[in-house]
PDB file of N, CA and C in Angstrom:
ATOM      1  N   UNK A   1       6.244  15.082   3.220  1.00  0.00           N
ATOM      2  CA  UNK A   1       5.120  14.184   3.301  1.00  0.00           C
ATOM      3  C   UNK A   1       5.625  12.754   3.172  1.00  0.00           C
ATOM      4  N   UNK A   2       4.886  12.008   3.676  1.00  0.00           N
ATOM      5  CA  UNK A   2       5.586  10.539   3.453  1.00  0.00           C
ATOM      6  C   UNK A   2       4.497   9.708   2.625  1.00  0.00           C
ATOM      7  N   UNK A   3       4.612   9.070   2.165  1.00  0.00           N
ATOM      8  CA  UNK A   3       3.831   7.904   1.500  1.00  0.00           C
ATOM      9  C   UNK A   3       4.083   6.620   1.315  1.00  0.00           C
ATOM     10  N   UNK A   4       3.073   5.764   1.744  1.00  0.00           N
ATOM     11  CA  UNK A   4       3.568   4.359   1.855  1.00  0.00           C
ATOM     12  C   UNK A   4       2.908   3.767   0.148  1.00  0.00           C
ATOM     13  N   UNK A   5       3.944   2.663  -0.327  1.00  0.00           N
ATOM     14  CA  UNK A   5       4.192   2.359  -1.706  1.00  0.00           C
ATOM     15  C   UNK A   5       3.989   1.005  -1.444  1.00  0.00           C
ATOM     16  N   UNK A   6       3.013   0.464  -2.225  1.00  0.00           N
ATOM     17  CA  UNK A   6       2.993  -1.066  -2.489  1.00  0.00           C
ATOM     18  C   UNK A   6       3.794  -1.536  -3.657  1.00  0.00           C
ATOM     19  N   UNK A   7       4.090  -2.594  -3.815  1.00  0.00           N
ATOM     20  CA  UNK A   7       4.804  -3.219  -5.103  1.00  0.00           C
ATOM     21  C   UNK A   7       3.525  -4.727  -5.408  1.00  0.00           C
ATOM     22  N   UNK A   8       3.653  -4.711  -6.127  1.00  0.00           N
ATOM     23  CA  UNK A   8       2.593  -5.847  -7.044  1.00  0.00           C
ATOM     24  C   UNK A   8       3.901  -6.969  -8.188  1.00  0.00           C
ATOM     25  N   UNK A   9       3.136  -7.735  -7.827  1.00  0.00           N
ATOM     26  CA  UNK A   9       3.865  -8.938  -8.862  1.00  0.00           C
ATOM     27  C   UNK A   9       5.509  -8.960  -9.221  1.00  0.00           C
ATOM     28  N   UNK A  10       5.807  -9.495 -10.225  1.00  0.00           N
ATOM     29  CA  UNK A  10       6.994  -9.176 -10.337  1.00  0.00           C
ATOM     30  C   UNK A  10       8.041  -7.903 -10.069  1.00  0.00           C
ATOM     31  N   UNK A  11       7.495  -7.068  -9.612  1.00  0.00           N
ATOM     32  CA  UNK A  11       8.051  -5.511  -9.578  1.00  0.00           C
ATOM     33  C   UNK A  11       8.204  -5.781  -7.685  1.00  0.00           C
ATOM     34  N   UNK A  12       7.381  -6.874  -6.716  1.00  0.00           N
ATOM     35  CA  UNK A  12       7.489  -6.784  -5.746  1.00  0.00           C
ATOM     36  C   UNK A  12       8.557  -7.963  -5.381  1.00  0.00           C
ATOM     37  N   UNK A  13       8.734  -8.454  -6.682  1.00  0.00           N
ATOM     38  CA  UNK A  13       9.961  -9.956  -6.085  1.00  0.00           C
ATOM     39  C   UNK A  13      11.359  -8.951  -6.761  1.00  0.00           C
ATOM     40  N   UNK A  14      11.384  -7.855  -7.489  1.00  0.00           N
ATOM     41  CA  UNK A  14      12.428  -7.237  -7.756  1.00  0.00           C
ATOM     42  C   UNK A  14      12.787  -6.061  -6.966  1.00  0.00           C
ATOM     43  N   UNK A  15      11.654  -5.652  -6.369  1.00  0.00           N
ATOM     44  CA  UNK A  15      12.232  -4.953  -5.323  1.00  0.00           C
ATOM     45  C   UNK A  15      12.841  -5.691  -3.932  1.00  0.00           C
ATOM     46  N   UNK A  16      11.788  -6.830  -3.468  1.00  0.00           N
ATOM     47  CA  UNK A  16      12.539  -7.501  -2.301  1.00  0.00           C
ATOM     48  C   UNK A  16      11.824  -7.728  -1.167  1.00  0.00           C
ATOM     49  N   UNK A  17      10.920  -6.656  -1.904  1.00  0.00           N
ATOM     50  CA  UNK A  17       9.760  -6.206  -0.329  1.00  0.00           C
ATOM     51  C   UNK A  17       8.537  -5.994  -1.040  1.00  0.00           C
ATOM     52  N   UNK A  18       7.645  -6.026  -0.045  1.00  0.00           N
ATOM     53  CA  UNK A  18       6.118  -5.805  -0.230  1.00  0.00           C
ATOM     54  C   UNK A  18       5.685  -4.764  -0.541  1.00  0.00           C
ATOM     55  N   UNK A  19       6.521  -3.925   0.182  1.00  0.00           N
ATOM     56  CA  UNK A  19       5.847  -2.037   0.469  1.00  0.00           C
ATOM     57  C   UNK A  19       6.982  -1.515   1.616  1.00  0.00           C
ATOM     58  N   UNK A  20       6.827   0.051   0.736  1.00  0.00           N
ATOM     59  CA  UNK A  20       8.016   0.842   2.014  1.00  0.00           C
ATOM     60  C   UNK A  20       7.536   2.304   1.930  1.00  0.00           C
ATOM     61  N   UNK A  21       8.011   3.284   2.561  1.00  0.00           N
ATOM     62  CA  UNK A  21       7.513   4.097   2.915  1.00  0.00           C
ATOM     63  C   UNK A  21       8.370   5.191   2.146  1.00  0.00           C
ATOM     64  N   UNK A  22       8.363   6.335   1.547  1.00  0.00           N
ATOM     65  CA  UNK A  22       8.845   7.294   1.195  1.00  0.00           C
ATOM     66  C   UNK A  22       8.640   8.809   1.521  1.00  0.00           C
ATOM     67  N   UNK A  23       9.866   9.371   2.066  1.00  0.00           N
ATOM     68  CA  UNK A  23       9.023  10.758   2.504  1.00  0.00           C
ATOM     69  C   UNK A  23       9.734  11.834   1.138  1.00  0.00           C
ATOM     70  N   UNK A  24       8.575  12.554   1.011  1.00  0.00           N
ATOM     71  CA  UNK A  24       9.000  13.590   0.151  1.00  0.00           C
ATOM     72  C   UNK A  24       8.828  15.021   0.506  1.00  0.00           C
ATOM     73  N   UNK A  25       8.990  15.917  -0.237  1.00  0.00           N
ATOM     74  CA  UNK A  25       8.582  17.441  -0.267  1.00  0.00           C
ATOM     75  C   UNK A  25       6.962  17.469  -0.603  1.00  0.00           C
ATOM     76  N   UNK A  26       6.560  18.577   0.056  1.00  0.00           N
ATOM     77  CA  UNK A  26       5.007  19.005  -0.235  1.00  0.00           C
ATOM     78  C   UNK A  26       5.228  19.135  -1.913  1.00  0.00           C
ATOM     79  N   UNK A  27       3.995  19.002  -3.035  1.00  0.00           N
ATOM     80  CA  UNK A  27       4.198  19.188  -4.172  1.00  0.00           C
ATOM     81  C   UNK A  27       5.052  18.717  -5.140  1.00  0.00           C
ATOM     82  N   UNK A  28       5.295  17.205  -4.623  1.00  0.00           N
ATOM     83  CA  UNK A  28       6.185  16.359  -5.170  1.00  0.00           C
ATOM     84  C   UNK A  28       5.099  15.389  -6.328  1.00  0.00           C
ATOM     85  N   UNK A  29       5.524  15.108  -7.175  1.00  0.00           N
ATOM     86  CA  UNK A  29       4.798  14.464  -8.317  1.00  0.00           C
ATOM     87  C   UNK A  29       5.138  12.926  -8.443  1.00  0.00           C
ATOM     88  N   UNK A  30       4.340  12.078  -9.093  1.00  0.00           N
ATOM     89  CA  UNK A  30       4.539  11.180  -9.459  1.00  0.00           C
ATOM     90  C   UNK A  30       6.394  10.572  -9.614  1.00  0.00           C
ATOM     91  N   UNK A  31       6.325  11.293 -10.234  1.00  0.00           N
ATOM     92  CA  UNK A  31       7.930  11.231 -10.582  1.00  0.00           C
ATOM     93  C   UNK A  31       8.679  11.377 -10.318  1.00  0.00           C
ATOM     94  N   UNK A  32       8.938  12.452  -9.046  1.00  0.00           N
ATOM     95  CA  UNK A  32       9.521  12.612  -7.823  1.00  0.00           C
ATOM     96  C   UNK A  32       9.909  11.417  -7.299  1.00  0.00           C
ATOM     97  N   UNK A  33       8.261  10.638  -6.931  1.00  0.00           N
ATOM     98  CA  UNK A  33       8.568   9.415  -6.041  1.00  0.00           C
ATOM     99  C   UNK A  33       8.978   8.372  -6.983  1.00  0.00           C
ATOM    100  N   UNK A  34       8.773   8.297  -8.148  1.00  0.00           N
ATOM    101  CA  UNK A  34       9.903   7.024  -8.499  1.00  0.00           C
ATOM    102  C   UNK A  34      11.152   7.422  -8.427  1.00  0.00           C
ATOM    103  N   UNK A  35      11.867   8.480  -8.880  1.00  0.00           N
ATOM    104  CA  UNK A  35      13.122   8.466  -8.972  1.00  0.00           C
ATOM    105  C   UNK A  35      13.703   8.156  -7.495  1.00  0.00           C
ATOM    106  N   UNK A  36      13.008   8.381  -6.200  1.00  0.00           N
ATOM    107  CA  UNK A  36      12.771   7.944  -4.714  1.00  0.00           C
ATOM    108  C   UNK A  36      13.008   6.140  -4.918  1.00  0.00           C
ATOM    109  N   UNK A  37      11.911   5.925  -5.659  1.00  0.00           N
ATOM    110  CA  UNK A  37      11.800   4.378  -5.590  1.00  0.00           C
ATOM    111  C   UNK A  37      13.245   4.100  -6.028  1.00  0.00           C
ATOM    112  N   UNK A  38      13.441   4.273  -7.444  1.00  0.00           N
ATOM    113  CA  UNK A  38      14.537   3.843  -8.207  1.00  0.00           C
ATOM    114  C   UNK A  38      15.895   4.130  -7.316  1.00  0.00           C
ATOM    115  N   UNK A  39      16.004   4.830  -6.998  1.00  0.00           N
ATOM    116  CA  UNK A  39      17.378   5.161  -5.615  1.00  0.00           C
ATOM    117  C   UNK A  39      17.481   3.902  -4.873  1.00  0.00           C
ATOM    118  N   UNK A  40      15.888   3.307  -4.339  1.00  0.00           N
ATOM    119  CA  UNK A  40      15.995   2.574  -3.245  1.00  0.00           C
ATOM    120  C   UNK A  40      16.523   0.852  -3.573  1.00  0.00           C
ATOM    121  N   UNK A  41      15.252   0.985  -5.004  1.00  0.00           N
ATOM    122  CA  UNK A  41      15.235  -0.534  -5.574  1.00  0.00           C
ATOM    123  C   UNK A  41      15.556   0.146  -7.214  1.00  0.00           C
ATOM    124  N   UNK A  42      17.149   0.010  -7.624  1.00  0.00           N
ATOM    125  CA  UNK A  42      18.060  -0.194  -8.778  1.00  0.00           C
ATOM    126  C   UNK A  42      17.092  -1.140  -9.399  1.00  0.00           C
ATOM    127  N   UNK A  43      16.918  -1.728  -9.422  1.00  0.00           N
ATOM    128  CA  UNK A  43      16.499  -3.191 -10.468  1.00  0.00           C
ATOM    129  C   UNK A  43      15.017  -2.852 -10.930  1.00  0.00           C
ATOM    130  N   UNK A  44      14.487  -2.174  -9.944  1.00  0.00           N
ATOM    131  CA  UNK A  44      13.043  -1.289 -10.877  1.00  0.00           C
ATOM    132  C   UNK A  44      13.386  -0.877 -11.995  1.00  0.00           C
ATOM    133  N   UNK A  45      14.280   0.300 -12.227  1.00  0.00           N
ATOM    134  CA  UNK A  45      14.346   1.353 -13.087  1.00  0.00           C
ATOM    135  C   UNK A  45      14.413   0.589 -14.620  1.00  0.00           C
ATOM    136  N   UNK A  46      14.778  -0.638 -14.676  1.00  0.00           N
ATOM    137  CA  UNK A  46      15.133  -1.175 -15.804  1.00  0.00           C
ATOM    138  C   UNK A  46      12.879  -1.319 -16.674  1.00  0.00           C
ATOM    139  N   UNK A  47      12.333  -1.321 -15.900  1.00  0.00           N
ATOM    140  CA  UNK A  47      10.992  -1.495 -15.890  1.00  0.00           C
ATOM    141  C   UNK A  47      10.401   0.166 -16.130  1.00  0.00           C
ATOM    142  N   UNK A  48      10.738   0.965 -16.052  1.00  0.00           N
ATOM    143  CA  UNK A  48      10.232   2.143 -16.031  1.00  0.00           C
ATOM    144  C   UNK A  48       8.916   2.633 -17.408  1.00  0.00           C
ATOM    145  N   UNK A  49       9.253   1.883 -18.225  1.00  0.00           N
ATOM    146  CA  UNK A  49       8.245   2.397 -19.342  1.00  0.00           C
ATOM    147  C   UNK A  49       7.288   1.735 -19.196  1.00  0.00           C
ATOM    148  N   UNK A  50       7.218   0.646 -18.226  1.00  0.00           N
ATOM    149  CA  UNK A  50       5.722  -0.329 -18.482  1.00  0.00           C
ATOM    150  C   UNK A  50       4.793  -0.174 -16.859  1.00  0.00           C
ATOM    151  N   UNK A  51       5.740   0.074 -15.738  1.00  0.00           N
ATOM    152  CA  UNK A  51       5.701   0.517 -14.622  1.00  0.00           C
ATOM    153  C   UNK A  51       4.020   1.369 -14.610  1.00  0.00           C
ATOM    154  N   UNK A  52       2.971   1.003 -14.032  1.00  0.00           N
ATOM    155  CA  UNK A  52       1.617   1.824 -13.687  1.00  0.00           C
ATOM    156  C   UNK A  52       1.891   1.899 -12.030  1.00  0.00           C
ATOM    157  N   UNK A  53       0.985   3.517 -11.948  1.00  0.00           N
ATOM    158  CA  UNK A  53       0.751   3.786 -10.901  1.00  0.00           C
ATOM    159  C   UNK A  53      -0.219   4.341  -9.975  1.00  0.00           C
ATOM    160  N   UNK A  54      -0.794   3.699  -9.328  1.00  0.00           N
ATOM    161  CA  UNK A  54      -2.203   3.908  -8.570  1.00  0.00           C
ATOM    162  C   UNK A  54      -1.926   4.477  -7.334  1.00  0.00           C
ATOM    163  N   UNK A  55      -2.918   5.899  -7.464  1.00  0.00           N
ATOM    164  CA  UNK A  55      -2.540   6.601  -6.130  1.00  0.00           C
ATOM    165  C   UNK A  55      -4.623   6.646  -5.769  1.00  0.00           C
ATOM    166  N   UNK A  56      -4.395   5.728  -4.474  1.00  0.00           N
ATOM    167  CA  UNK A  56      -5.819   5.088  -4.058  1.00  0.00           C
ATOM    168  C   UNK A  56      -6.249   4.167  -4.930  1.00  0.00           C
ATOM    169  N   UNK A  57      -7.086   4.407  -5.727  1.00  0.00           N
ATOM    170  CA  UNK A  57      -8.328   3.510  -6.382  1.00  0.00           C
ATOM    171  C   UNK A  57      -7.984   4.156  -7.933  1.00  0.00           C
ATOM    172  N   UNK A  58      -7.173   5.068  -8.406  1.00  0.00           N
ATOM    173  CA  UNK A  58      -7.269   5.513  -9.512  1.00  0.00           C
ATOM    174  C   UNK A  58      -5.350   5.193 -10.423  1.00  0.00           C
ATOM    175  N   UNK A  59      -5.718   5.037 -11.116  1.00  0.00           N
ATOM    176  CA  UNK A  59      -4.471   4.761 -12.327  1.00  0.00           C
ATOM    177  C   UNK A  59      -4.078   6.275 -12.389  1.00  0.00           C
ATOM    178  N   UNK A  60      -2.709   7.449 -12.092  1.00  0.00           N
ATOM    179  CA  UNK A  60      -2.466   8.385 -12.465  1.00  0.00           C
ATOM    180  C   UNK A  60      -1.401   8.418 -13.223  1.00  0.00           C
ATOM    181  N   UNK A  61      -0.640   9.620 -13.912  1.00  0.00           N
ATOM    182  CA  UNK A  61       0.329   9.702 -14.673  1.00  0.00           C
ATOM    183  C   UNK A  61       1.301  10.163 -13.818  1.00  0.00           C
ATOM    184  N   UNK A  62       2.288  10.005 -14.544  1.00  0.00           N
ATOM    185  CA  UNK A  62       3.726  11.161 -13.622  1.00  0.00           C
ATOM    186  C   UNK A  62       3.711  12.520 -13.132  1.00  0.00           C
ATOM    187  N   UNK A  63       2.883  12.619 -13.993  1.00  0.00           N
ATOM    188  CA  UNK A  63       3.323  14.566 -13.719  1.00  0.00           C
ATOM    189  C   UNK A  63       2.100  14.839 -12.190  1.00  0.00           C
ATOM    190  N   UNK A  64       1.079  13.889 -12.020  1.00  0.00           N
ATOM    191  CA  UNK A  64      -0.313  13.565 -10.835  1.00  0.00           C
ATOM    192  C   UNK A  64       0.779  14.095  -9.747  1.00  0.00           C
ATOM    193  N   UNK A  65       0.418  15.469  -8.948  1.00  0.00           N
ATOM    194  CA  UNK A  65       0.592  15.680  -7.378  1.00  0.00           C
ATOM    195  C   UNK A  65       0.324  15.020  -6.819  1.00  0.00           C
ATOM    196  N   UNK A  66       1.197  14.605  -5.566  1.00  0.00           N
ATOM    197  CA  UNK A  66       0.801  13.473  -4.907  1.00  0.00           C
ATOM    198  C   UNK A  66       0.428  14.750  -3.831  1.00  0.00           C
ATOM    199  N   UNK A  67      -1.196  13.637  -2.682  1.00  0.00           N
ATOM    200  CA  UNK A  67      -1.521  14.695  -1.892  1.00  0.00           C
ATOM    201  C   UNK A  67      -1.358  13.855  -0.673  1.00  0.00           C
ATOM    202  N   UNK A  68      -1.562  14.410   0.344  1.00  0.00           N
ATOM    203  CA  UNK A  68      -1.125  14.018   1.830  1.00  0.00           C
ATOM    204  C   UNK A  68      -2.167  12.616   1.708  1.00  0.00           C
ATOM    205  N   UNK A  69      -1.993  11.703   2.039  1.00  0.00           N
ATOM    206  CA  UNK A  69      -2.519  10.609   2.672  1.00  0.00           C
ATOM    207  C   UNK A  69      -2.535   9.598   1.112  1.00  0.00           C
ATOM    208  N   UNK A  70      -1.888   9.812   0.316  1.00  0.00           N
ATOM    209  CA  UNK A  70      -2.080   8.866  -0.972  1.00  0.00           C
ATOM    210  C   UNK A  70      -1.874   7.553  -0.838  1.00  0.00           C
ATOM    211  N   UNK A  71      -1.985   6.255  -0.773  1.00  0.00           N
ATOM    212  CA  UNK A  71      -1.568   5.334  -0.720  1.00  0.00           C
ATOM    213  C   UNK A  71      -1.112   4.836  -2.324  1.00  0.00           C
ATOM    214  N   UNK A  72       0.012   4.588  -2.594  1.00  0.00           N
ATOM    215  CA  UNK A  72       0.418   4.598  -3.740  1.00  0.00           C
ATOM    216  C   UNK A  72       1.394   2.935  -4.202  1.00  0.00           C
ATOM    217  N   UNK A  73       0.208   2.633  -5.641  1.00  0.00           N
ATOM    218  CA  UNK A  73       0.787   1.557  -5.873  1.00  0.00           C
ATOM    219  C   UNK A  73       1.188   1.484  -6.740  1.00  0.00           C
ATOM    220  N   UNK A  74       2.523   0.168  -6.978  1.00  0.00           N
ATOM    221  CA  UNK A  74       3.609   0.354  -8.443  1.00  0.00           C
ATOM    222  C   UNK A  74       3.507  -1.102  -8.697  1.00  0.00           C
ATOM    223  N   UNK A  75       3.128  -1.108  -9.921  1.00  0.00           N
ATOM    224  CA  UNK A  75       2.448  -3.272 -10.805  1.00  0.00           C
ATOM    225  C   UNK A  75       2.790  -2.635 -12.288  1.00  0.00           C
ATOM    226  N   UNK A  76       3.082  -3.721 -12.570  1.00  0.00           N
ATOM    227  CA  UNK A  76       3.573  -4.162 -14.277  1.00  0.00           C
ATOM    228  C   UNK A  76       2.262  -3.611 -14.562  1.00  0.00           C
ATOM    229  N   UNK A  77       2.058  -4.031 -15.919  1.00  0.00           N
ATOM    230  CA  UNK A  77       0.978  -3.628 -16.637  1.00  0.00           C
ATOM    231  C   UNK A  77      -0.019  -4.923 -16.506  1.00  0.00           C
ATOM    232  N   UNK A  78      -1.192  -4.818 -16.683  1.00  0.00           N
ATOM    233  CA  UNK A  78      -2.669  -5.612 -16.217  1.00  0.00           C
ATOM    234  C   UNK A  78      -2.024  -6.925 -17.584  1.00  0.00           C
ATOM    235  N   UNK A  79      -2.575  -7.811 -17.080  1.00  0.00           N
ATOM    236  CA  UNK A  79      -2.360  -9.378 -18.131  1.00  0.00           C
ATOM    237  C   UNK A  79      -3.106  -9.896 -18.190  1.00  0.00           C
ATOM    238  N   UNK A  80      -3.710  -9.988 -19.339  1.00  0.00           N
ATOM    239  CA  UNK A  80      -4.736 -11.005 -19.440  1.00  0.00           C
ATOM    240  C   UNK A  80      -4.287 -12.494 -19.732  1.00  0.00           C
ATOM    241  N   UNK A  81      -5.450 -13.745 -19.936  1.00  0.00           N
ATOM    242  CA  UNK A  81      -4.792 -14.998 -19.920  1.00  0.00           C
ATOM    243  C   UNK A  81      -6.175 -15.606 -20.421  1.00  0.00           C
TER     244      UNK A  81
END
């Protein structure tokens, strides 16, 4: 399955790029696709404990199946000001 990945804020000036595409195995999890990400963009992984991830409109955890058509996004944690 493939899934296209946005990056948000600082996590998108450390990756380099806006958004890229990842293909995985059917029944691949959350976590699957970062360790995907982290392969691609090294300089993420240092971020990994604060790292949220939105697959559509919803905040999921790692262990969340990703399902065919997810659009999946990776942002620091929310900041207030």
């Amino acid at each position: 399955m493939k899934f296209h990945v946005r990056f948000y804020s600082q996590l998108r000036d450390l990756a380099g790029t806006h958004e890229t595409d990842v293909d995985l195995n059917n029944g691949a999890a959350v976590l699957d696709l970062l360790e995907n990400i982290y392969a691609k963009f090294p300089a993420l992984r240092s971020h990994d404990r604060n790292i949220l991830i939105g697959a559509g409109v919803d905040f999921v955890d790692r262990k969340y199946k990703l399902k065919p058509g997810d659009e999946i996004s990776i942002m620091p944690p929310v900041q207030g000001g």
